[in-house]
Protein backbone atom coordinates (compact mmCIF):
# COMPACT_ATOMS: atom_id res chain seq x y z
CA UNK A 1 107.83 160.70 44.09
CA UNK A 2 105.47 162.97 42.13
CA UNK A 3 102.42 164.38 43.05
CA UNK A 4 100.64 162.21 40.68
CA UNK A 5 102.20 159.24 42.34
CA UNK A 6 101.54 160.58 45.87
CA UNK A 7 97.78 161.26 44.75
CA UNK A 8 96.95 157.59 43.67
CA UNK A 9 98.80 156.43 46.47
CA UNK A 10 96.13 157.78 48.91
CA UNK A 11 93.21 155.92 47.18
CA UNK A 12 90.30 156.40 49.19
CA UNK A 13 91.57 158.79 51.82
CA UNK A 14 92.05 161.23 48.57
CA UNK A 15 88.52 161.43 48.34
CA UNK A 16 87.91 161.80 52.01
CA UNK A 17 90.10 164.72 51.82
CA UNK A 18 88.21 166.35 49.38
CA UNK A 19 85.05 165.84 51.10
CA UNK A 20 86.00 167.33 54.23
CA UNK A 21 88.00 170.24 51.91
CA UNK A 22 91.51 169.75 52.78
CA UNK A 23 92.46 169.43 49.32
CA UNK A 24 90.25 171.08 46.59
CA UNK A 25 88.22 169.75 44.57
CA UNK A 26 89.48 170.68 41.17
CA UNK A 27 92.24 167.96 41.83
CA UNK A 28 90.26 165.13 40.89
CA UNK A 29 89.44 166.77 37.76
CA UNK A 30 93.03 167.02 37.05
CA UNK A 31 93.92 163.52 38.07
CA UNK A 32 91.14 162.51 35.23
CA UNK A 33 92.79 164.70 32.60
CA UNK A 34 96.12 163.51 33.79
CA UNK A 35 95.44 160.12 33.35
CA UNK A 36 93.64 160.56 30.07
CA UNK A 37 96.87 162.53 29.09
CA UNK A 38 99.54 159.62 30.34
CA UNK A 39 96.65 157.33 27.78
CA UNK A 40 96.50 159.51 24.68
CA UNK A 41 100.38 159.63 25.34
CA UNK A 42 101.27 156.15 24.36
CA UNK A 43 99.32 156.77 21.42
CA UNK A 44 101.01 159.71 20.06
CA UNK A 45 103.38 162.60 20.53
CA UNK A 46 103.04 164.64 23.31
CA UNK A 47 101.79 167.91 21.70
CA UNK A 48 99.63 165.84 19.89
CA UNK A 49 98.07 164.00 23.15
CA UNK A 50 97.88 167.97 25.03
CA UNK A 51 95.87 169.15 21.56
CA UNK A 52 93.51 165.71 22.09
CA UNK A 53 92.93 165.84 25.59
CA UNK A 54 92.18 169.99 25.77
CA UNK A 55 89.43 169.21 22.78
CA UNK A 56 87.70 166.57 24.66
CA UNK A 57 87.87 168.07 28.04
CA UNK A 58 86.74 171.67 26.75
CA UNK A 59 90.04 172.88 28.21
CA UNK A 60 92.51 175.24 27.04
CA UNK A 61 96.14 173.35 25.48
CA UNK A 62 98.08 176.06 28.02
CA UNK A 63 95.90 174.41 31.08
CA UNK A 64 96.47 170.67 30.03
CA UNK A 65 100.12 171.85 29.85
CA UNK A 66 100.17 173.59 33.45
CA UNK A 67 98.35 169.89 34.70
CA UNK A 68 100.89 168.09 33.02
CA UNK A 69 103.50 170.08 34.55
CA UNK A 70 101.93 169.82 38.10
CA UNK A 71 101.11 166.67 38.42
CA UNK A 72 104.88 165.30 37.07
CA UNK A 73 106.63 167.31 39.34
């Protein structure tokens, strides 16, 4: 199971977790930019969905790689 799979399969207690600070906040931010990635991916290449989803976030490529990584391991 990856973490991305873990992290959906909390649903609401994910965001209870958050809110009492057990698991940080910038998660969430990179479950949206994950699942904007595994969108844009179906679409195109994979470099090419990292270059589109780093220009609409306002992220760096390097980051959207690191997410990428994290979340699919």
């Amino acid at each position: 199971m990856t973490r991305y799979e873990k992290i959906t399969s909390l649903n609401d207690e994910f965001l209870s977790l958050i809110q009492v600070g057990f698991i940080p906040l910038h998660l969430l931010d990179w479950k949206v930019y994950y699942e904007a990635y595994l969108q844009e991916i179906k679409k195109s290449k994979t470099s090419e969905a990292i270059n589109m989803i780093a220009a609409n976030y306002d992220v760096s490529r390097r980051q959207v790689q690191r997410i990428v990584a994290y979340m699919e391991s």
